[in-house]
PDB file of N, CA and C in Angstrom:
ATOM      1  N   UNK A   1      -8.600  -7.335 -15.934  1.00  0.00           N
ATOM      2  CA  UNK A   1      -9.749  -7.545 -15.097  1.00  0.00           C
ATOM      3  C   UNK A   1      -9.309  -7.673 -13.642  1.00  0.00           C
ATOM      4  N   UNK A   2      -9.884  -7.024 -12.505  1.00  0.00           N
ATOM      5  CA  UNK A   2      -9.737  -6.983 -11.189  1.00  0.00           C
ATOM      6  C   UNK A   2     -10.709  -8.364 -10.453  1.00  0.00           C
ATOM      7  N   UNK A   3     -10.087  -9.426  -9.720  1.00  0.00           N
ATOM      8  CA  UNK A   3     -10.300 -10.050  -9.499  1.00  0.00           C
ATOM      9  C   UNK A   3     -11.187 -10.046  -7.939  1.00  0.00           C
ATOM     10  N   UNK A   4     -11.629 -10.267  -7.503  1.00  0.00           N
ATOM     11  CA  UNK A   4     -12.515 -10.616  -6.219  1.00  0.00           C
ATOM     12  C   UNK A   4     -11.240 -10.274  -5.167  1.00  0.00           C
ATOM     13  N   UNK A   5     -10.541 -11.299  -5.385  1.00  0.00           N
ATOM     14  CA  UNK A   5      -8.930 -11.200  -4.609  1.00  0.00           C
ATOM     15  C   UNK A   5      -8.177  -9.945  -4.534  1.00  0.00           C
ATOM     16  N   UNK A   6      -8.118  -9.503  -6.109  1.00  0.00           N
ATOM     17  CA  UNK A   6      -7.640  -8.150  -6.043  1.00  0.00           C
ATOM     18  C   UNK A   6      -8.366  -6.944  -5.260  1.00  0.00           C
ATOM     19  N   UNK A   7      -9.287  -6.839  -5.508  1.00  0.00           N
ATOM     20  CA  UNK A   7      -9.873  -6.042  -4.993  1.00  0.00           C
ATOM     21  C   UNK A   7      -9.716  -6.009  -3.117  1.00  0.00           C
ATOM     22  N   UNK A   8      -9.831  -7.324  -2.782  1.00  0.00           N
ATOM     23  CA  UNK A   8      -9.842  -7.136  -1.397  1.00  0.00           C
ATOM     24  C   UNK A   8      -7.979  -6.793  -1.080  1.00  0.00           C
ATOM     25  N   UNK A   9      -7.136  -7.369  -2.094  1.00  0.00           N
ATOM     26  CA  UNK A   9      -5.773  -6.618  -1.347  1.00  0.00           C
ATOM     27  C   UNK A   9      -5.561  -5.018  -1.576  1.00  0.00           C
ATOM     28  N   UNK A  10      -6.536  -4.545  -2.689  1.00  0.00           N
ATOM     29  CA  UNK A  10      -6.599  -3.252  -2.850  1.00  0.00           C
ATOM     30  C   UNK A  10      -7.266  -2.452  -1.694  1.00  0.00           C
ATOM     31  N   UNK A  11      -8.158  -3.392  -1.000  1.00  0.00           N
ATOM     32  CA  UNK A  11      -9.053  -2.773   0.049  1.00  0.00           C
ATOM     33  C   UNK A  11      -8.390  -2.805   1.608  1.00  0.00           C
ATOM     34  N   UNK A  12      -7.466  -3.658   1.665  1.00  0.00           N
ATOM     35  CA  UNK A  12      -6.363  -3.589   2.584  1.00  0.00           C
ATOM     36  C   UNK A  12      -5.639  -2.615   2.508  1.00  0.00           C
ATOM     37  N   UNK A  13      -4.905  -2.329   1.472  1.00  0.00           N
ATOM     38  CA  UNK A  13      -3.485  -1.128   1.384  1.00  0.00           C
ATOM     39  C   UNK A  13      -4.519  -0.524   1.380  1.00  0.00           C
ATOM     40  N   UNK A  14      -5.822   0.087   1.273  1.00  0.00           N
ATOM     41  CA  UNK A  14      -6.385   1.549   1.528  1.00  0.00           C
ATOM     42  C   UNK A  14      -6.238   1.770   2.901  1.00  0.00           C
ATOM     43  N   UNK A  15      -6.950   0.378   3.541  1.00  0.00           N
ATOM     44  CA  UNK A  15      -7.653   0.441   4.871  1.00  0.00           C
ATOM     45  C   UNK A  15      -5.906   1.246   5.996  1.00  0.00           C
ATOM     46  N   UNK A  16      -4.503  -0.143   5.442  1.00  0.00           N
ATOM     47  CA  UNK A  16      -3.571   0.243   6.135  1.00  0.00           C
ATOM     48  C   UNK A  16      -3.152   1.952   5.914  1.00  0.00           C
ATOM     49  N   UNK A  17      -2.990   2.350   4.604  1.00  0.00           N
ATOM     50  CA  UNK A  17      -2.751   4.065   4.288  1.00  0.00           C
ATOM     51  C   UNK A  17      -3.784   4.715   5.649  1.00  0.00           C
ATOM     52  N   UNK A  18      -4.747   4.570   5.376  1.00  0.00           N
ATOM     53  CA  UNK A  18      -5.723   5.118   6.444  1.00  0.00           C
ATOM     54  C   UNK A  18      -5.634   5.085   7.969  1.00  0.00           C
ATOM     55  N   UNK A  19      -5.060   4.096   8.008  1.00  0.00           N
ATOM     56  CA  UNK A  19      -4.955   3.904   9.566  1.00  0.00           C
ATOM     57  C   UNK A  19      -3.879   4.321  10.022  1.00  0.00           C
ATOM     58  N   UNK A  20      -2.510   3.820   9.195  1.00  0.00           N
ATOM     59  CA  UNK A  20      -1.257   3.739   9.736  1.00  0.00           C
ATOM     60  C   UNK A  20      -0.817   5.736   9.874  1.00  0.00           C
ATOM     61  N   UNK A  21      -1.437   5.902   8.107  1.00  0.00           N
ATOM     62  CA  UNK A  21      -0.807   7.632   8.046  1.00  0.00           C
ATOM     63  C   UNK A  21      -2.074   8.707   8.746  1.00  0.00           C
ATOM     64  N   UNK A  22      -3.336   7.808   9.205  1.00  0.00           N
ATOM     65  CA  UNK A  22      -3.808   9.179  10.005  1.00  0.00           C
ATOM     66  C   UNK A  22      -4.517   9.771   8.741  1.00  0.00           C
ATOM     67  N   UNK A  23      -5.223   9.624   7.359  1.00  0.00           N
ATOM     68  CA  UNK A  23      -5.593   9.477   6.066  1.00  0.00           C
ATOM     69  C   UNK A  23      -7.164   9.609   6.698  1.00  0.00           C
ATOM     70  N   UNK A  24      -7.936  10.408   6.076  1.00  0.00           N
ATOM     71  CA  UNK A  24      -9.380  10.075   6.103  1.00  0.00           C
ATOM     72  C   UNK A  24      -9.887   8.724   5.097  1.00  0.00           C
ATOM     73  N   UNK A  25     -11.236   8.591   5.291  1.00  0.00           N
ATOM     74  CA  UNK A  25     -11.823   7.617   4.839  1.00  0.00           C
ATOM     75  C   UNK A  25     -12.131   8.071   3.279  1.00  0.00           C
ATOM     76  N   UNK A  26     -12.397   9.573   2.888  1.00  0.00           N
ATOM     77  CA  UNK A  26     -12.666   9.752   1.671  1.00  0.00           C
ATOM     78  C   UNK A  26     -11.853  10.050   0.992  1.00  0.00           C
ATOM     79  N   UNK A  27     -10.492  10.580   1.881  1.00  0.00           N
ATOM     80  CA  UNK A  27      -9.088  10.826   0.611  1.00  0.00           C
ATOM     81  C   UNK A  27      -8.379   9.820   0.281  1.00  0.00           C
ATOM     82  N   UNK A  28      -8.510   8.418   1.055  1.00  0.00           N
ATOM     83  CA  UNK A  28      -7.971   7.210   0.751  1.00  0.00           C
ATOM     84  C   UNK A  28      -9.453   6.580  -0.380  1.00  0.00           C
ATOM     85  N   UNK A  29     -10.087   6.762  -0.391  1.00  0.00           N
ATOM     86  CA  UNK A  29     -11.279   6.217  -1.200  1.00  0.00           C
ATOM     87  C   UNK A  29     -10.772   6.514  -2.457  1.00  0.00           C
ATOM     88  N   UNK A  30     -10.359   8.215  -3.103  1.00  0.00           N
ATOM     89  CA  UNK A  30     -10.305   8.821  -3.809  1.00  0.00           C
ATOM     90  C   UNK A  30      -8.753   8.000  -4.800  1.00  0.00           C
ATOM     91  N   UNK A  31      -8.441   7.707  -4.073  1.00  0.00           N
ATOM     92  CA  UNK A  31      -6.163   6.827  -4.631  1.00  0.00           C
ATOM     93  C   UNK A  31      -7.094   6.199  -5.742  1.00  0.00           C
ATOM     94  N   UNK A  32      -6.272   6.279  -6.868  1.00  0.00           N
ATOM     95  CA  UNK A  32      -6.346   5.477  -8.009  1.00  0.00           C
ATOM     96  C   UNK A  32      -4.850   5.071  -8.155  1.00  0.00           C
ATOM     97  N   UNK A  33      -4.756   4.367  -8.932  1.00  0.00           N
ATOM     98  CA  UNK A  33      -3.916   3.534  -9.899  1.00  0.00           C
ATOM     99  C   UNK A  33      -2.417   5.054 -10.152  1.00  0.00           C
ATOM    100  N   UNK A  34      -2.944   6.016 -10.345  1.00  0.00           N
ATOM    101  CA  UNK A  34      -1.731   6.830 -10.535  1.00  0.00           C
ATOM    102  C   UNK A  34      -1.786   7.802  -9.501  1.00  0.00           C
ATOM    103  N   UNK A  35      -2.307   7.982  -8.334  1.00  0.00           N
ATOM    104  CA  UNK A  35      -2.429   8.336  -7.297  1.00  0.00           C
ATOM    105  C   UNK A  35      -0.727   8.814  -6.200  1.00  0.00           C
ATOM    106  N   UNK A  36       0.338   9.576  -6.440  1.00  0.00           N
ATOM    107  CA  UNK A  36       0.903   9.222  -6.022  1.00  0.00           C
ATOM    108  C   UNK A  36       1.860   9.162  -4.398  1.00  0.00           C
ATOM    109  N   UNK A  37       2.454   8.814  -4.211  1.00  0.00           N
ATOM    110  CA  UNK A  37       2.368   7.852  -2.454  1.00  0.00           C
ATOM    111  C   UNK A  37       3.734   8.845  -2.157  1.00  0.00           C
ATOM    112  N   UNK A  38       5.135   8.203  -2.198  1.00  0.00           N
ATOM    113  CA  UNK A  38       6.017   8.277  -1.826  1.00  0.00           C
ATOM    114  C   UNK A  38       6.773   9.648  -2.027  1.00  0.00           C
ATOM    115  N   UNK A  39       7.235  10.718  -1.630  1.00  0.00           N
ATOM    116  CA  UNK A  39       7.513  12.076  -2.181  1.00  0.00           C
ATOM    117  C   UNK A  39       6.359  12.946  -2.273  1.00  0.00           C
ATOM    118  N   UNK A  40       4.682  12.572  -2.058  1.00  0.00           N
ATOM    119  CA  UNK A  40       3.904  13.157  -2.396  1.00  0.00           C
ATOM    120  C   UNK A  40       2.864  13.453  -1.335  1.00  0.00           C
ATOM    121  N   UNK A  41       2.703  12.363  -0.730  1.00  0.00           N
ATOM    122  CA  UNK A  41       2.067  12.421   0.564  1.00  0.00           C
ATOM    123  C   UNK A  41       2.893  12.966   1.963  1.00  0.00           C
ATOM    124  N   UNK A  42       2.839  14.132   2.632  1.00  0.00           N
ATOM    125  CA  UNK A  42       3.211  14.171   3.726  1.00  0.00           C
ATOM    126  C   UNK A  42       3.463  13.828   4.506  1.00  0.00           C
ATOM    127  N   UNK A  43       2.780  12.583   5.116  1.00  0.00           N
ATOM    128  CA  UNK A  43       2.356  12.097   5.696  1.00  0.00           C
ATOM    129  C   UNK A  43       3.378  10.693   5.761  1.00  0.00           C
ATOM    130  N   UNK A  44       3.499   9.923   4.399  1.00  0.00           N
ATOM    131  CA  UNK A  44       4.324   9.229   4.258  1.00  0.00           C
ATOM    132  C   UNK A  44       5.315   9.284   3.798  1.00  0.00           C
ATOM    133  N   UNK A  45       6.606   9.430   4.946  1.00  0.00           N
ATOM    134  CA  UNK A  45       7.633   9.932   4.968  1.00  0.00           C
ATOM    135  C   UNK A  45       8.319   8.499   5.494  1.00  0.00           C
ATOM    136  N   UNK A  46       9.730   8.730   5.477  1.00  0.00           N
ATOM    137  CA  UNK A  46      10.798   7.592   5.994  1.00  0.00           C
ATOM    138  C   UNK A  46      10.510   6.801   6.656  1.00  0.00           C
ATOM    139  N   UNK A  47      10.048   7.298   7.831  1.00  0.00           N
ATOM    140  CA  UNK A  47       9.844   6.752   9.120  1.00  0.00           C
ATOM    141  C   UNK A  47       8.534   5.885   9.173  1.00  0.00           C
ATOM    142  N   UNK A  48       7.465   6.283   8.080  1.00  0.00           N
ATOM    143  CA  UNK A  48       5.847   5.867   8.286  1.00  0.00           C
ATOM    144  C   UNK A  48       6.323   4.621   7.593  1.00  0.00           C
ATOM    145  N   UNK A  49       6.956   4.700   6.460  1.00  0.00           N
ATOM    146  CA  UNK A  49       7.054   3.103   5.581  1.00  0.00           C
ATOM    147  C   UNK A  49       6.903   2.034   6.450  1.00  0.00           C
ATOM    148  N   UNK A  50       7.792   2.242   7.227  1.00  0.00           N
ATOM    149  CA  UNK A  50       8.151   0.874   7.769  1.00  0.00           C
ATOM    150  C   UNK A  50       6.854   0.383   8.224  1.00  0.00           C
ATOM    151  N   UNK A  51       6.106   1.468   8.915  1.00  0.00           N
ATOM    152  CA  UNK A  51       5.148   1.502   9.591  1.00  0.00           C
ATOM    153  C   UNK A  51       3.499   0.797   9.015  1.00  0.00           C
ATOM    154  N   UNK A  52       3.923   1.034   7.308  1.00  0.00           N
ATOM    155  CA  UNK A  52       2.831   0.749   6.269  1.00  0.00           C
ATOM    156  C   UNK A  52       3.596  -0.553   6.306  1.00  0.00           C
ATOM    157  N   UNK A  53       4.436  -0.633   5.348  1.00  0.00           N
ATOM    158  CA  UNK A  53       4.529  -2.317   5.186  1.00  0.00           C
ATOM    159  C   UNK A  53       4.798  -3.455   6.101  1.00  0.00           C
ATOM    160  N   UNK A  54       5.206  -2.420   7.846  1.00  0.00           N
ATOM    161  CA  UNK A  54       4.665  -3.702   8.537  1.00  0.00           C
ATOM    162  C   UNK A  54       3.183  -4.549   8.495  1.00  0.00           C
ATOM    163  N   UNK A  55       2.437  -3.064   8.398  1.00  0.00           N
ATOM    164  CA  UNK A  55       1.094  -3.253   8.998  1.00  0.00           C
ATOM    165  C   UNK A  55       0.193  -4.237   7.448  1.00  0.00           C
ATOM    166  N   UNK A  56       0.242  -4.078   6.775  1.00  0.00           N
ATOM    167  CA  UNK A  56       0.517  -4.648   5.221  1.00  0.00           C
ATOM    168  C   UNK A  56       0.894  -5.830   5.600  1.00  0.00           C
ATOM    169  N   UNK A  57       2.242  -6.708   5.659  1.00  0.00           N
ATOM    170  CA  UNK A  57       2.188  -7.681   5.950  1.00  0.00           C
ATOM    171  C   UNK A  57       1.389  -8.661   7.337  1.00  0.00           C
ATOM    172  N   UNK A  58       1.040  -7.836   8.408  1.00  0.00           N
ATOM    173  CA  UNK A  58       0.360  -8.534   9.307  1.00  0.00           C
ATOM    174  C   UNK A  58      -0.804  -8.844   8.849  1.00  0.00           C
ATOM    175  N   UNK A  59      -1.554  -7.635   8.086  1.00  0.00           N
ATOM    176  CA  UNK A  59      -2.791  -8.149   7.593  1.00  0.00           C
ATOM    177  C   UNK A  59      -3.123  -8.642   6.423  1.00  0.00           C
ATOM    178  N   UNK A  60      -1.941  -8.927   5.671  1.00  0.00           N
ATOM    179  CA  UNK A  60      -2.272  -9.713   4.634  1.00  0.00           C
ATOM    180  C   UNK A  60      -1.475 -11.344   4.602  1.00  0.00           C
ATOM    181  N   UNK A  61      -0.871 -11.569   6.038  1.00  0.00           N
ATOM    182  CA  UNK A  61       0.164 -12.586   6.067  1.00  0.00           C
ATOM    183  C   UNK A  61       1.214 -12.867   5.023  1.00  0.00           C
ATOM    184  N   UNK A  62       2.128 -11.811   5.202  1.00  0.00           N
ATOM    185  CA  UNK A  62       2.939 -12.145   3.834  1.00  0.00           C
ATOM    186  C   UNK A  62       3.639 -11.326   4.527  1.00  0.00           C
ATOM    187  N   UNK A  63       5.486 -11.423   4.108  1.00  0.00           N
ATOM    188  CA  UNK A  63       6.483 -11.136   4.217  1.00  0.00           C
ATOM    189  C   UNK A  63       7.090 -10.288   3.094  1.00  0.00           C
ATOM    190  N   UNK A  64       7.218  -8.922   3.933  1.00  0.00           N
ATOM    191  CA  UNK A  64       7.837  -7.941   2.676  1.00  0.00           C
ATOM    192  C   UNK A  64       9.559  -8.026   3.033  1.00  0.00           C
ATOM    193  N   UNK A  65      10.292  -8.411   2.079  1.00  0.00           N
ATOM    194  CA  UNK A  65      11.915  -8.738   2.177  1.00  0.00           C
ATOM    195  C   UNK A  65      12.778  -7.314   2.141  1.00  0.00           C
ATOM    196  N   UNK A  66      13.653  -6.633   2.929  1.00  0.00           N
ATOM    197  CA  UNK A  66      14.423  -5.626   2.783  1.00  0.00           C
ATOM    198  C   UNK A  66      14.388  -5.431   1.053  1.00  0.00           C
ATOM    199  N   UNK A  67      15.038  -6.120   0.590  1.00  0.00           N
ATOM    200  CA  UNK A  67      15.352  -5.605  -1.225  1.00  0.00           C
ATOM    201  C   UNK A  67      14.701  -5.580  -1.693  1.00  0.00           C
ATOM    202  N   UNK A  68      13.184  -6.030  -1.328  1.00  0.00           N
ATOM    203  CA  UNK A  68      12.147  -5.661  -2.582  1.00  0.00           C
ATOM    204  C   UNK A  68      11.646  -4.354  -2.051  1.00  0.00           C
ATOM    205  N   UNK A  69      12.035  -3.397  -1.339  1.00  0.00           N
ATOM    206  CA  UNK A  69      11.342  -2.340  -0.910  1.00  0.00           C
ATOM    207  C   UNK A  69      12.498  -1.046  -1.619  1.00  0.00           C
ATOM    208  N   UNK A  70      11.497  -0.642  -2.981  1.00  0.00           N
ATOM    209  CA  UNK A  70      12.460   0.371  -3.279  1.00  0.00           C
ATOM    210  C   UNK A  70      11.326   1.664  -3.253  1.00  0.00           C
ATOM    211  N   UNK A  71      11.797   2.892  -4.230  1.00  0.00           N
ATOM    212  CA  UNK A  71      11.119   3.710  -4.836  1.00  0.00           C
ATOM    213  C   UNK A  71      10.038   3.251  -5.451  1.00  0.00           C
ATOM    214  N   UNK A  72      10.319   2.489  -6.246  1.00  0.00           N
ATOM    215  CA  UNK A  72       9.059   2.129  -7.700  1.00  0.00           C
ATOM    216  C   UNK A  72       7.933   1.865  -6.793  1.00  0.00           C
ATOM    217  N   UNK A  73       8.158   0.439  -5.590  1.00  0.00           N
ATOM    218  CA  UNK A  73       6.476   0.191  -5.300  1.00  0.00           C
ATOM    219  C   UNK A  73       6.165   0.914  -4.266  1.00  0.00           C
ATOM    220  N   UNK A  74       6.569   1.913  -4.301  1.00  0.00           N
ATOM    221  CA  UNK A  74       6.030   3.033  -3.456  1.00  0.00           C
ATOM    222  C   UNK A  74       5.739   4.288  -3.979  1.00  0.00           C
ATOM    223  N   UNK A  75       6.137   4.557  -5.018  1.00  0.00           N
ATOM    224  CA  UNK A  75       5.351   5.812  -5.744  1.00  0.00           C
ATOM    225  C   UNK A  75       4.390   5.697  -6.209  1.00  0.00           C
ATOM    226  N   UNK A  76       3.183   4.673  -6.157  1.00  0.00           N
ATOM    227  CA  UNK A  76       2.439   5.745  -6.482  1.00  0.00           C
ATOM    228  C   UNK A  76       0.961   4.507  -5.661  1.00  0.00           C
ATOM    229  N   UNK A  77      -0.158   4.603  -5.578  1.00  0.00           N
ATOM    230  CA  UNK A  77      -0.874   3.417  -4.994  1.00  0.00           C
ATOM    231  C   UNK A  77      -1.100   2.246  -5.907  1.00  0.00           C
ATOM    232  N   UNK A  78      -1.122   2.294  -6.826  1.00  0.00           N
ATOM    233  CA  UNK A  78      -1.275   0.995  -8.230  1.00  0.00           C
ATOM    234  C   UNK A  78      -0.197   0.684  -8.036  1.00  0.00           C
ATOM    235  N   UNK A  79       1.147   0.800  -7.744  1.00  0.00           N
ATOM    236  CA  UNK A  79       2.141   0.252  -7.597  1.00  0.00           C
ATOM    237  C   UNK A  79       2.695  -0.273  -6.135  1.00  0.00           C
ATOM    238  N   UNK A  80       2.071   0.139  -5.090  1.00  0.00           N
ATOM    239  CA  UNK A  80       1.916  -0.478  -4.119  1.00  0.00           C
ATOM    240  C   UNK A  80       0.926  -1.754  -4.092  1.00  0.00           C
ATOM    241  N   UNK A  81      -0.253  -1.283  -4.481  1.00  0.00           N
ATOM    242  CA  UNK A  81      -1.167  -2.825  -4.277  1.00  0.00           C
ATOM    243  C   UNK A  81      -0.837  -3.606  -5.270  1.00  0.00           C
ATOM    244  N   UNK A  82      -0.255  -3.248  -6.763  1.00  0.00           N
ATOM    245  CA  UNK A  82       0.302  -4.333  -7.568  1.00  0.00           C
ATOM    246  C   UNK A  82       1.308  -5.392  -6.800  1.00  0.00           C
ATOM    247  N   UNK A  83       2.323  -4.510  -5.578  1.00  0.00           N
ATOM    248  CA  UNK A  83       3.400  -5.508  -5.285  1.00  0.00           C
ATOM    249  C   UNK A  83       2.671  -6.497  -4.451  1.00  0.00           C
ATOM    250  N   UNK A  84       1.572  -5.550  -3.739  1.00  0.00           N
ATOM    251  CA  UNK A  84       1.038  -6.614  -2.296  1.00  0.00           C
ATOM    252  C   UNK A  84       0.332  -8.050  -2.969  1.00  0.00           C
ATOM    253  N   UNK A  85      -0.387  -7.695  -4.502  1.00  0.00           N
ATOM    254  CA  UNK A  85      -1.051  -8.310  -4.877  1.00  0.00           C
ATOM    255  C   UNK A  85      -0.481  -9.589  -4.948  1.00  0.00           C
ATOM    256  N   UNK A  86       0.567  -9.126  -5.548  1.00  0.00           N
ATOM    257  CA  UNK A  86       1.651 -10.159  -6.201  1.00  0.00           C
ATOM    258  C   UNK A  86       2.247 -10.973  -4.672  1.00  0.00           C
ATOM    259  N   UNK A  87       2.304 -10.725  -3.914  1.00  0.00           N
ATOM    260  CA  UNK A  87       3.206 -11.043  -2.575  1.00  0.00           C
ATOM    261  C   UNK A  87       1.907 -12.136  -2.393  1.00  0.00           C
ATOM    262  N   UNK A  88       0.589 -11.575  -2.183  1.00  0.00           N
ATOM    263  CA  UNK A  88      -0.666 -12.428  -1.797  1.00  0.00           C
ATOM    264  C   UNK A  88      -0.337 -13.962  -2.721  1.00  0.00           C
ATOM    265  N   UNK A  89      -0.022 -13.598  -3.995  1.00  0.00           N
ATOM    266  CA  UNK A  89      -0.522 -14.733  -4.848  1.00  0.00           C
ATOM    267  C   UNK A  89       0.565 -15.728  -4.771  1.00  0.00           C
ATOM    268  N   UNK A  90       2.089 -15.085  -4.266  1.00  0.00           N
ATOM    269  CA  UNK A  90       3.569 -16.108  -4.000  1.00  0.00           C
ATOM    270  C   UNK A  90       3.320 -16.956  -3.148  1.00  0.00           C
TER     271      UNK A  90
END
């Protein structure tokens, strides 16, 4: 079950994808759960990460640590907002 909470950190990592990578409003609408991010999107490449999970932590007040940033929570969007989720609730 998706929680009130969840939903709004899910509605953040859209809002940041959208803003940070230059993303319309209806192809970020469209990301599901197997949706995938890293290797797949153009857009988010090497250089943009940093750029997402800064912007991710400012607006969700939470601290993303060098070592927790691998492949996994970045391939795909369910696995991005799973980590943020989880970061919200630490």
């Amino acid at each position: 079950m998706i929680t009130r909470h969840a939903t709004q950190v899910d509605s953040t990592v859209r809002a940041v994808l959208k803003d940070v990578l230059g993303l319309s409003e209806t192809r970020v609408a469209r990301f599901d759960d197997g949706t995938p991010l890293f290797g797949a999107l153009p857009e988010l490449d090497s250089m943009a990460v940093a750029g997402v999970l800064t912007e991710i932590e400012d607006r969700l007040g939470i601290v993303i640590e060098d070592d927790e940033v691998d492949g996994d929570m970045l391939a795909t969007f369910g696995a991005l907002a799973r980590f943020a989720r989880g970061k919200v609730q630490d």
